[in-house]
N, C-alpha and C. Protein backbone atom coordinates (compact mmCIF):
# COMPACT_ATOMS: atom_id res chain seq x y z
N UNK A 1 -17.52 -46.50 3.62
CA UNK A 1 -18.38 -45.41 3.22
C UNK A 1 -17.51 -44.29 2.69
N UNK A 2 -18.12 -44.16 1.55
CA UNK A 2 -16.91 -42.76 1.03
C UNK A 2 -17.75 -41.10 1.23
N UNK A 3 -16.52 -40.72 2.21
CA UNK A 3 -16.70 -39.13 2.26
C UNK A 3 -17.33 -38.41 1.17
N UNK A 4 -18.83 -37.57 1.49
CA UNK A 4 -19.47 -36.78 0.12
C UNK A 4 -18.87 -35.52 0.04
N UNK A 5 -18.87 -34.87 1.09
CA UNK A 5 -18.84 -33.68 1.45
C UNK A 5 -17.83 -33.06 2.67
N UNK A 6 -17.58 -32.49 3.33
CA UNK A 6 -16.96 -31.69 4.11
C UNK A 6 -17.45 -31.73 5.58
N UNK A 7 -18.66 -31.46 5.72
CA UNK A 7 -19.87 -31.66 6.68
C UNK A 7 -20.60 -33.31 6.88
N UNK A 8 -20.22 -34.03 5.88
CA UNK A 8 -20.37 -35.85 5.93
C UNK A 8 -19.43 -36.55 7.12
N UNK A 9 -20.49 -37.31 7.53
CA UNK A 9 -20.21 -38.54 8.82
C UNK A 9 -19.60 -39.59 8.02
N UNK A 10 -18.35 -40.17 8.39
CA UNK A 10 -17.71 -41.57 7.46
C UNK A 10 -17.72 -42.56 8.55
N UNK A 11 -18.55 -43.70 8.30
CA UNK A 11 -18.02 -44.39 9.21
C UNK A 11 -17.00 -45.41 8.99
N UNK A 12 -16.59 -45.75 10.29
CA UNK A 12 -15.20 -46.37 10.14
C UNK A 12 -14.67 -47.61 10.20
N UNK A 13 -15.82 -47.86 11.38
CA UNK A 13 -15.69 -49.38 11.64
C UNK A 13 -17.33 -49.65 12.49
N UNK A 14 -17.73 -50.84 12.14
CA UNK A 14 -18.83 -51.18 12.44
C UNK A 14 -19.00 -52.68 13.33
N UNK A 15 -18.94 -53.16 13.93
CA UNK A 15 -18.15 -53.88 14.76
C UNK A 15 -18.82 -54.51 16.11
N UNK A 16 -19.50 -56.25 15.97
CA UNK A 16 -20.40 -56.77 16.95
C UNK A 16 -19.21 -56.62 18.27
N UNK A 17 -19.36 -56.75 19.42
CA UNK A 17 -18.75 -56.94 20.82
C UNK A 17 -19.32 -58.27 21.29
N UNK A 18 -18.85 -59.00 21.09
CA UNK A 18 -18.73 -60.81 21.37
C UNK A 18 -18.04 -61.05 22.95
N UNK A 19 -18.53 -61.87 24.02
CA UNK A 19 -17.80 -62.16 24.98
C UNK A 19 -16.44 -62.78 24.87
N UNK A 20 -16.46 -63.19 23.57
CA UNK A 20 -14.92 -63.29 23.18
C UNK A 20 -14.43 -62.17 22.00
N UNK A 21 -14.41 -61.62 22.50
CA UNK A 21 -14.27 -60.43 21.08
C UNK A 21 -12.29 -60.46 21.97
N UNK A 22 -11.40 -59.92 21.00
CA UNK A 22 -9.92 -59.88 21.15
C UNK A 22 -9.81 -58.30 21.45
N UNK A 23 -9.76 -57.68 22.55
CA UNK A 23 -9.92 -56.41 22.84
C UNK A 23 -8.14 -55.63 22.31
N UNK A 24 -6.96 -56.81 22.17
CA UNK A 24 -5.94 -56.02 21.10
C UNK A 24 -6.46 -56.15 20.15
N UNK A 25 -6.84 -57.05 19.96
CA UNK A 25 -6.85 -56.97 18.39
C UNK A 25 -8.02 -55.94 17.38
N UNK A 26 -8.95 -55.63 18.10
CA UNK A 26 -9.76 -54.89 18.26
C UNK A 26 -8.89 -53.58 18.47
N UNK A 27 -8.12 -53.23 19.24
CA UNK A 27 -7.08 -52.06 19.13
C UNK A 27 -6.21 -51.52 17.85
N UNK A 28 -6.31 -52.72 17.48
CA UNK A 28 -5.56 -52.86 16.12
C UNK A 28 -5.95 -52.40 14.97
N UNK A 29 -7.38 -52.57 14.88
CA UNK A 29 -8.37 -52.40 13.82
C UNK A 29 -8.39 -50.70 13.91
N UNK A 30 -8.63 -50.14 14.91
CA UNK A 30 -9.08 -48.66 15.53
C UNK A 30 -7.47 -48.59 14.49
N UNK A 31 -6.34 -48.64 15.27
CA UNK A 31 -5.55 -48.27 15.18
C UNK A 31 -5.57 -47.82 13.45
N UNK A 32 -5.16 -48.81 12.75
CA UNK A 32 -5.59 -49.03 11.51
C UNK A 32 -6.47 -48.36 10.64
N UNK A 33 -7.93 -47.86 11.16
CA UNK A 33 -8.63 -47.56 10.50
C UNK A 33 -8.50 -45.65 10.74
N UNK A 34 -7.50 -45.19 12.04
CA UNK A 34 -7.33 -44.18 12.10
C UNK A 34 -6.04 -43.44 11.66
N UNK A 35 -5.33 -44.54 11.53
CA UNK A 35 -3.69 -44.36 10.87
C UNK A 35 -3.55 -43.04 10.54
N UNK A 36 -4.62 -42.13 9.64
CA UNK A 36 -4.17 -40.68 9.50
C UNK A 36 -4.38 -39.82 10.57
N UNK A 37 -4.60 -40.12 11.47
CA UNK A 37 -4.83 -39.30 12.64
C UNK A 37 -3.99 -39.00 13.49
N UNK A 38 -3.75 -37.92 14.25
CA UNK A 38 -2.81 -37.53 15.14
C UNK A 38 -2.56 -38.91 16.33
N UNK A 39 -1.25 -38.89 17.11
CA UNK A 39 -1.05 -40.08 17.22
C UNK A 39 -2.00 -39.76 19.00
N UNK A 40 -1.93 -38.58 19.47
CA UNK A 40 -2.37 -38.79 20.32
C UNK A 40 -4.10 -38.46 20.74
N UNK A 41 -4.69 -38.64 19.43
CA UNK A 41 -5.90 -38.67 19.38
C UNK A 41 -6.76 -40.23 19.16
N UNK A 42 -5.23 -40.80 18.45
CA UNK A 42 -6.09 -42.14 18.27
C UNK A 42 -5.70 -43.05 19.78
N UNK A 43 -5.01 -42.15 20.78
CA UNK A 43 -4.31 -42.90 21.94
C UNK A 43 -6.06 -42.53 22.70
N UNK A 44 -6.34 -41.32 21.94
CA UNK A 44 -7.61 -40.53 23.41
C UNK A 44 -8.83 -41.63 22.74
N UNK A 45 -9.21 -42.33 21.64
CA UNK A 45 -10.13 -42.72 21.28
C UNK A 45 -10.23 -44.17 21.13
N UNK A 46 -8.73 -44.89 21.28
CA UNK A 46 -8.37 -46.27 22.55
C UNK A 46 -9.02 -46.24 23.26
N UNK A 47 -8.32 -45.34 23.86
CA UNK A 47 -9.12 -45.84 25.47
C UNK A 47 -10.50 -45.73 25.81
N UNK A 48 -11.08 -44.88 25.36
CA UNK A 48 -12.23 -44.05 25.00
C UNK A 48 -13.34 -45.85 24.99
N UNK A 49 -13.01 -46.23 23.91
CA UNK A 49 -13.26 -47.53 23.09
C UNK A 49 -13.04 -48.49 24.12
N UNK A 50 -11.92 -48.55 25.06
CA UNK A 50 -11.57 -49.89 25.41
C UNK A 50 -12.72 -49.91 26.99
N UNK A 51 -12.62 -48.83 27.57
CA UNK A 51 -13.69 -48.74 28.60
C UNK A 51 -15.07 -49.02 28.08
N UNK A 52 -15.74 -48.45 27.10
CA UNK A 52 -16.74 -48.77 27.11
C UNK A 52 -17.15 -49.97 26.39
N UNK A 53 -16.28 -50.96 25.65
CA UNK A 53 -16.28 -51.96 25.13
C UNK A 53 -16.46 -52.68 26.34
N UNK A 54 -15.02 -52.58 27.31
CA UNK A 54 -15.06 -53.25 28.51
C UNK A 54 -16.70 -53.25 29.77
N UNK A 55 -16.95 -51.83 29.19
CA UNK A 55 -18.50 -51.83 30.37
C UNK A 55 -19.64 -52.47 29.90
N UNK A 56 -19.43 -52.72 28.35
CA UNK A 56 -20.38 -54.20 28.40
C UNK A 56 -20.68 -55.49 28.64
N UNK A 57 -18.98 -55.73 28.73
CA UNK A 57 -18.42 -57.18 28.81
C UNK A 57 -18.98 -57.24 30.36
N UNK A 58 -18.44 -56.21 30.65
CA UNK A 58 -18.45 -56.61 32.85
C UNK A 58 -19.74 -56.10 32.97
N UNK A 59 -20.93 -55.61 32.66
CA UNK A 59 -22.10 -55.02 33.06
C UNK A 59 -23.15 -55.23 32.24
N UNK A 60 -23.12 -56.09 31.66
CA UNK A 60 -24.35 -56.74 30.31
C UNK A 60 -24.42 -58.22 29.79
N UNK A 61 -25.80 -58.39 29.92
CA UNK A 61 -25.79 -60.01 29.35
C UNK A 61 -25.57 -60.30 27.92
N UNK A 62 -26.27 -59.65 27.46
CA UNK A 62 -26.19 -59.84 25.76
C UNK A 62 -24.49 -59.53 24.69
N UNK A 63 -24.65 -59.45 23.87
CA UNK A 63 -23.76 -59.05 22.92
C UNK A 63 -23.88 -57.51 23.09
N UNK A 64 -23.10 -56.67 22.10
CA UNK A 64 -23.18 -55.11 21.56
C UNK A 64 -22.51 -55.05 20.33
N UNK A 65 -22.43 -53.56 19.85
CA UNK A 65 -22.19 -53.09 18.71
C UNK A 65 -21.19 -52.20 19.22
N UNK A 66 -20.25 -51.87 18.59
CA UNK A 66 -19.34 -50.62 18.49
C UNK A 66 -19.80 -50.21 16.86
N UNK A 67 -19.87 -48.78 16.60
CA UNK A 67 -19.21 -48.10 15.93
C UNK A 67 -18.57 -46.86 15.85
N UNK A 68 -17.85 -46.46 14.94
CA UNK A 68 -16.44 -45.60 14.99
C UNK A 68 -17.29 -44.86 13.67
N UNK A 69 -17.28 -43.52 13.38
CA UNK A 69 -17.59 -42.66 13.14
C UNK A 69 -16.77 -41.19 12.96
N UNK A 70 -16.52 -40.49 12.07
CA UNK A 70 -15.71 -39.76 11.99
C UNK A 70 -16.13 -38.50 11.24
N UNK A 71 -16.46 -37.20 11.45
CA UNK A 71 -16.49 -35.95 10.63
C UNK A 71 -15.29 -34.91 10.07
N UNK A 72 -15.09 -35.05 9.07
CA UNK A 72 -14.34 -33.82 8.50
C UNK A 72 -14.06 -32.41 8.90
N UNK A 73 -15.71 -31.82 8.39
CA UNK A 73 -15.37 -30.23 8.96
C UNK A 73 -15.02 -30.13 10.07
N UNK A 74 -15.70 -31.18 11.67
CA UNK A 74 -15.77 -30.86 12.69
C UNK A 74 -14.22 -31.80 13.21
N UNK A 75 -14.04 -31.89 12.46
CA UNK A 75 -12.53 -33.08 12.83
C UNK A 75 -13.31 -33.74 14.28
N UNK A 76 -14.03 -34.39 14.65
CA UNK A 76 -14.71 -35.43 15.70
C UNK A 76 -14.09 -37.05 15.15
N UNK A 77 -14.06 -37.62 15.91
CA UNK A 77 -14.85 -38.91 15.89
C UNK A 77 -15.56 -39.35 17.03
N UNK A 78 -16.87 -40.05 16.80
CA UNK A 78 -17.88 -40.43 17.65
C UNK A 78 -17.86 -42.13 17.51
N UNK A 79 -17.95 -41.92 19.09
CA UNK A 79 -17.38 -43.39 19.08
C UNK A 79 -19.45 -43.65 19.94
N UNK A 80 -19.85 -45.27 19.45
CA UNK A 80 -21.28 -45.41 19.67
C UNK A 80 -21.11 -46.99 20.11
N UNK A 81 -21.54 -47.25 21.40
CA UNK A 81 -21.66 -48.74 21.67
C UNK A 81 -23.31 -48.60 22.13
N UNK A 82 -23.73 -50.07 21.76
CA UNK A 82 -25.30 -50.56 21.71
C UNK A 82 -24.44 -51.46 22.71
N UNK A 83 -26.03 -51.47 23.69
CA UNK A 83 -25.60 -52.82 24.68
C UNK A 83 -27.12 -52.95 24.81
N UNK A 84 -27.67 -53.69 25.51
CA UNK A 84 -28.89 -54.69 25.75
C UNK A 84 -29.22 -54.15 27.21
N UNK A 85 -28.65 -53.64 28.00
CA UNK A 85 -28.81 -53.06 29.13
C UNK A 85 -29.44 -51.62 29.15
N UNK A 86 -31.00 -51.40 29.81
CA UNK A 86 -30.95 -50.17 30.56
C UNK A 86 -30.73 -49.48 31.16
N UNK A 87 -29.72 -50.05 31.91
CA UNK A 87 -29.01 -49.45 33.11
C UNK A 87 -27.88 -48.39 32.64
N UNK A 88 -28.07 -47.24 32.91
CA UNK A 88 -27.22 -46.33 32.51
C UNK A 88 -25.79 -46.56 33.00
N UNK A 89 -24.78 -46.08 32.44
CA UNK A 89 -22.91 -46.02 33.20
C UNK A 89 -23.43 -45.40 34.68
N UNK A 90 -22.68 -45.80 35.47
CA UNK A 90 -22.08 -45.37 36.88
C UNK A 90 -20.64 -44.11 37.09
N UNK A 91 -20.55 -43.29 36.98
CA UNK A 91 -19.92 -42.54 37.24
C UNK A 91 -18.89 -42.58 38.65
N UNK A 92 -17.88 -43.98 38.48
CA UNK A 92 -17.29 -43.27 39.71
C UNK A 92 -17.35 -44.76 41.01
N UNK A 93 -18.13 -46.10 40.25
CA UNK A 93 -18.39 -47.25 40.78
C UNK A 93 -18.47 -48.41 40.40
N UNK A 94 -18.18 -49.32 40.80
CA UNK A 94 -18.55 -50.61 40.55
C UNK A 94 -18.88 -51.76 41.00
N UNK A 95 -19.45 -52.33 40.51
CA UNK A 95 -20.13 -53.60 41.81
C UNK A 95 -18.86 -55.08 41.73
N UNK A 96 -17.88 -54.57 40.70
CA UNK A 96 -16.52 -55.44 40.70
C UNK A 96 -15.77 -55.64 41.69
N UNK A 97 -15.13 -54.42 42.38
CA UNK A 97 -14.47 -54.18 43.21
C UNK A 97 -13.89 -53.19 42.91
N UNK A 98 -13.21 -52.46 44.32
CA UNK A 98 -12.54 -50.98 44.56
C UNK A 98 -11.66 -50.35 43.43
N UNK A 99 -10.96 -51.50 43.08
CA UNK A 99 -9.59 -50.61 41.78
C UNK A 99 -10.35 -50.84 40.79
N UNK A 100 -11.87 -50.57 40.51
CA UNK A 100 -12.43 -51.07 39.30
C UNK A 100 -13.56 -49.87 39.30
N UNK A 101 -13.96 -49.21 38.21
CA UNK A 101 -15.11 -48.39 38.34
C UNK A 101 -14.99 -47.09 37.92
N UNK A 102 -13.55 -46.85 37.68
CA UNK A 102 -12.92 -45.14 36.96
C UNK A 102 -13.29 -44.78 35.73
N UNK A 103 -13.56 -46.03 34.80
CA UNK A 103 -13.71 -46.07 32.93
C UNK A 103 -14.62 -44.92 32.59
N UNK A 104 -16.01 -44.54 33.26
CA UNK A 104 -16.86 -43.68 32.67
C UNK A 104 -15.77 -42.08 33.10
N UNK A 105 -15.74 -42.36 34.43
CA UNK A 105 -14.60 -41.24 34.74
C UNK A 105 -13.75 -40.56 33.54
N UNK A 106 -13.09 -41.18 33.21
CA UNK A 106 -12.02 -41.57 32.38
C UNK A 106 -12.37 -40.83 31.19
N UNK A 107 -13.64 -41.64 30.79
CA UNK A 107 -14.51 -41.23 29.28
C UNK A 107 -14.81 -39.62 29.27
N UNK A 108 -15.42 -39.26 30.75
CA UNK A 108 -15.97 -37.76 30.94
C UNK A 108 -14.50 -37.37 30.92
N UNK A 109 -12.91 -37.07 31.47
CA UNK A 109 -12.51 -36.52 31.21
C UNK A 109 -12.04 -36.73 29.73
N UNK A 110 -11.82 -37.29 28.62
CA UNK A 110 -10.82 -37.75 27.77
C UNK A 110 -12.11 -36.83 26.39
N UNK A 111 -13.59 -37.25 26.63
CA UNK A 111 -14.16 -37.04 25.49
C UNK A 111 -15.01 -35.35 25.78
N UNK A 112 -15.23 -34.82 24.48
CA UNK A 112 -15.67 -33.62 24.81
C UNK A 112 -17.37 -33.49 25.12
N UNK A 113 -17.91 -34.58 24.87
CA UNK A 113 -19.10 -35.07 25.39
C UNK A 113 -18.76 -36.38 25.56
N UNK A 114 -20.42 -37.01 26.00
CA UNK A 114 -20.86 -38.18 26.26
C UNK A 114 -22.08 -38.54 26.80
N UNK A 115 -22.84 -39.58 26.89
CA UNK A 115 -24.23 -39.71 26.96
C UNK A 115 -24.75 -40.92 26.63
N UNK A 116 -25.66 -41.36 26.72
CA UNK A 116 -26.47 -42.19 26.57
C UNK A 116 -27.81 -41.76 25.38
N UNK A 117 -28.46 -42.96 25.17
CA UNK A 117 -29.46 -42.78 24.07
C UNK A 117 -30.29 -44.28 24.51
N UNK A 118 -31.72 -43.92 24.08
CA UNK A 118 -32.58 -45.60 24.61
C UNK A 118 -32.58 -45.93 23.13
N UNK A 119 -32.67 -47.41 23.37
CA UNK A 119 -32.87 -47.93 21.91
C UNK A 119 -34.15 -48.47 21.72
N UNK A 120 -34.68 -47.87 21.00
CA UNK A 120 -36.41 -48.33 20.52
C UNK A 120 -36.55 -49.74 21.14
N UNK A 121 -35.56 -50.81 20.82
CA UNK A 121 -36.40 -52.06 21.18
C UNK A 121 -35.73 -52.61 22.71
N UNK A 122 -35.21 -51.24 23.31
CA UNK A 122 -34.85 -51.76 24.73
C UNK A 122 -33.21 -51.65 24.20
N UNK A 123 -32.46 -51.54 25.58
CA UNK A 123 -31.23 -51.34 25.81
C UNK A 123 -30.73 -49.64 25.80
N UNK A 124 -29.43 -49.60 25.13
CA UNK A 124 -29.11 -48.10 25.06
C UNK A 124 -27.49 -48.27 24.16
N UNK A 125 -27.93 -46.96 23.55
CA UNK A 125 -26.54 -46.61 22.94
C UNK A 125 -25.76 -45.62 23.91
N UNK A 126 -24.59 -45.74 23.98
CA UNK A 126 -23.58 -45.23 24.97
C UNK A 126 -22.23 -44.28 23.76
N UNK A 127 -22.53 -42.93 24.04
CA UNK A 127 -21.78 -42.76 22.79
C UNK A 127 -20.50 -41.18 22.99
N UNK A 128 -19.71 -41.31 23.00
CA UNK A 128 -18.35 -40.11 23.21
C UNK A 128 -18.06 -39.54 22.09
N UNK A 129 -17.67 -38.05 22.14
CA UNK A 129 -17.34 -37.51 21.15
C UNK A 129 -15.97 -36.97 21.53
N UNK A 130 -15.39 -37.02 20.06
CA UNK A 130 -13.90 -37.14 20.65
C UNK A 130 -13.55 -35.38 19.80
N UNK A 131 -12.95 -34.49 20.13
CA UNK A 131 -12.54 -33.68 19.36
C UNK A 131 -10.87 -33.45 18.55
N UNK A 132 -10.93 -33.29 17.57
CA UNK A 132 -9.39 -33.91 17.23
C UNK A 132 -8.46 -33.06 16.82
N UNK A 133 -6.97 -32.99 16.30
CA UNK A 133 -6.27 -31.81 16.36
C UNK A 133 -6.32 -30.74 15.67
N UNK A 134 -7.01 -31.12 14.53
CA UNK A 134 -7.30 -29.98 13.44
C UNK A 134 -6.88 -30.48 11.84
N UNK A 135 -6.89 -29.66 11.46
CA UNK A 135 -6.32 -29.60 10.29
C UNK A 135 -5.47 -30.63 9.90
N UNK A 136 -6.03 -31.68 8.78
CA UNK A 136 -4.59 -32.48 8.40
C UNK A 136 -5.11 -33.91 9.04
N UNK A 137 -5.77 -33.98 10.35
CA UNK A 137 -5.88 -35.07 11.14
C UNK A 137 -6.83 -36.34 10.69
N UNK A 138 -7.87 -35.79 9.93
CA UNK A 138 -8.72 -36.62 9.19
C UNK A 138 -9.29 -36.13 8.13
N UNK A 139 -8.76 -36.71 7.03
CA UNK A 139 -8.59 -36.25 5.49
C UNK A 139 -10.28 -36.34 5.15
């Protein structure tokens, strides 16, 4: 999608979540598709990505969607996963076990929001906003 304006959403990557999806290689792509970005913004929007990629895999039957999303004026990127589940994130738990359950944690400290959204035909979008260094960071 090519940038119109200043105030225009680009998206970046659009991207099914498969129970075999390659979660480096999938790192790779981010990596890649953010290359102009400060290095430790595309480190905050990894991980950002890899938790909630991961909270579908471990907490949902169906497939999902990632997409990667990015604004200019507001230097953001918004990161958006669709999953098939109503069940909102857990803050702080998991029905995995004890060293497992920090990721939404994680998300609330790393992103400057975050939230949920219902999806008309059932499930929910799960979506972080990332704020980025400024100037220079995303052309």
């Amino acid at each position: 999608m090519t940038i119109a304006s200043e105030d225009s959403t680009s998206l970046v990557l659009d991207l099914p979540i498969e129970r075999s999806i390659d979660l480096s290689a999938l790192r790779g792509q981010i990596t890649t598709a953010l290359s102009d970005a400060d290095e430790d913004d595309r480190y905050d929007v990894l991980l950002v990505v890899s938790e909630l990629v991961s909270n579908v895999l471990d907490h949902t039957q169906g497939p999902g969607r990632l997409r990667l999303l990015r604004t200019r004026a507001r230097h953001e990127v918004v990161i958006e996963i669709d999953d098939s589940s109503p069940l909102e994130p857990v803050r702080g738990q998991s029905r995995l076990s004890d060293v497992r359950g920090r990721g939404i944690v994680m998300v609330d400290e790393v992103a400057n929001e975050w939230g949920t959204r219902t999806l008309p035909g059932g499930g929910k979008t799960v979506y972080a906003t990332l704020r980025c260094a400024g100037a220079g960071t995303l052309p």
